[in-house]
Protein backbone atom coordinates (compact mmCIF):
# COMPACT_ATOMS: atom_id res chain seq x y z
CA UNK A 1 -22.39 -13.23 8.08
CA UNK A 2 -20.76 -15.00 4.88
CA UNK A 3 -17.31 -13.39 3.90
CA UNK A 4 -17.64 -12.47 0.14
CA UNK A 5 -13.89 -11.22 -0.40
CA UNK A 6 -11.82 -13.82 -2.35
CA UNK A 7 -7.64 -13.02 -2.21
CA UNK A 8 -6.74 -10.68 -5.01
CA UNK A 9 -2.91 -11.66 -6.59
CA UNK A 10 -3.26 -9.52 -9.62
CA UNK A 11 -0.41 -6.66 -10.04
CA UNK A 12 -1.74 -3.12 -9.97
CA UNK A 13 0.86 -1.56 -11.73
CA UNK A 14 2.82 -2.08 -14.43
CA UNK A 15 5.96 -3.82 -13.06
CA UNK A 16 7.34 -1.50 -10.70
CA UNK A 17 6.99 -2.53 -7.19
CA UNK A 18 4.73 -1.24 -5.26
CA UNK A 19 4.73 -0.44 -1.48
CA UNK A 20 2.04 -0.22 1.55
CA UNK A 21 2.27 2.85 3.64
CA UNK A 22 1.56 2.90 7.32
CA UNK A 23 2.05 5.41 9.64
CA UNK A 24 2.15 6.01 13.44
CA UNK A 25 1.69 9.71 13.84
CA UNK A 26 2.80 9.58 17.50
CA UNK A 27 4.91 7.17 19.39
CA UNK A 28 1.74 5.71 21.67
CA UNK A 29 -0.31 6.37 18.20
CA UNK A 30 -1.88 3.63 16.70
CA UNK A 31 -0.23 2.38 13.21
CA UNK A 32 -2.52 3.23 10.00
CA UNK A 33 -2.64 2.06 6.72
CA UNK A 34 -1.68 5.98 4.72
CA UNK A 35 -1.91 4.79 1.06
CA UNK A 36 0.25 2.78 -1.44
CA UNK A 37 3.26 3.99 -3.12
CA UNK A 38 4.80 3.02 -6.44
CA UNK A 39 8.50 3.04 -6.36
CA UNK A 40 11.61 0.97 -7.69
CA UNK A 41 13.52 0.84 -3.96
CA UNK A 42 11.47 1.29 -0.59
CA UNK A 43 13.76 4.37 -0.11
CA UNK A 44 11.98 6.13 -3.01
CA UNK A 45 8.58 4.77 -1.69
CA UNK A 46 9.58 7.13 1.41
CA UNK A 47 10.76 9.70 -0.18
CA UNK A 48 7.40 10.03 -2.48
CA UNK A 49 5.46 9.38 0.83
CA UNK A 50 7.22 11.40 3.09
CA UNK A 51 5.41 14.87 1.90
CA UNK A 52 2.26 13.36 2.49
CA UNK A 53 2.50 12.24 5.83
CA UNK A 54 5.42 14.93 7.35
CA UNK A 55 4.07 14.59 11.07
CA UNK A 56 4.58 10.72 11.29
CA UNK A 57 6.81 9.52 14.18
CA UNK A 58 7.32 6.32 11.75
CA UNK A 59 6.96 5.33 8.59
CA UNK A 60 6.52 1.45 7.57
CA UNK A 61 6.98 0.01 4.12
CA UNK A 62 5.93 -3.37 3.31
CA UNK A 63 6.22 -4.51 -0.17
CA UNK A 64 2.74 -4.85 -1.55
CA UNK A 65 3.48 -8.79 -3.02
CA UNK A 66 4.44 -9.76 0.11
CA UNK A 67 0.95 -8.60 1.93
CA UNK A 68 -2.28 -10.48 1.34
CA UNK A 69 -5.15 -8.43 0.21
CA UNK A 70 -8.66 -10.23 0.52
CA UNK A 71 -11.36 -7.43 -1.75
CA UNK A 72 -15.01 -8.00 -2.38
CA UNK A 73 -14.77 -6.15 -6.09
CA UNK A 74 -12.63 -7.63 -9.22
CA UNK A 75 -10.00 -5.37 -10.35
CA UNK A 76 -9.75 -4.00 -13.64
CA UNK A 77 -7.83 -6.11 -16.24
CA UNK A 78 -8.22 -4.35 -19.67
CA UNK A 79 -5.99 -1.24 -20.26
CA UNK A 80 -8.06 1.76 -19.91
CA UNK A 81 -7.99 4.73 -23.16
């Protein structure tokens, strides 16, 4: 099976960082990718994310430059109305 994903470097917002989520919803829980989180500090990225996942044991932030994504689709360049 060919992989058709090429590494995606292209910012998805509009300057302001942005943050993975991942969760561990229990201590022997296995850690999940919850979402990404646009924020200026990772503190805010917590406190925006924190509603959504209130039951997690931990919370990880990784700043979204620093993590390579690999997609099979181009992302939208042009503004959109």
């Amino acid at each position: 099976m060919r992989d058709e994903r090429t590494r995606t470097t292209a910012p998805r917002s509009d300057g302001e960082p942005e943050w993975e989520a991942f969760a561990r919803r229990s201590a022997d829980a296995t850690l999940e990718h919850v979402g990404s989180v646009t924020a200026p500090t990772a503190a805010a990225a917590h406190e925006a994310l924190a509603p959504l996942v209130p039951d997690a044991a931990a919370v990880w932030l990784c700043p979204a430059d620093e993590v390579a994504r690999f997609d099979d689709r181009t992302l939208a360049t042009e503004e959109r109305p």
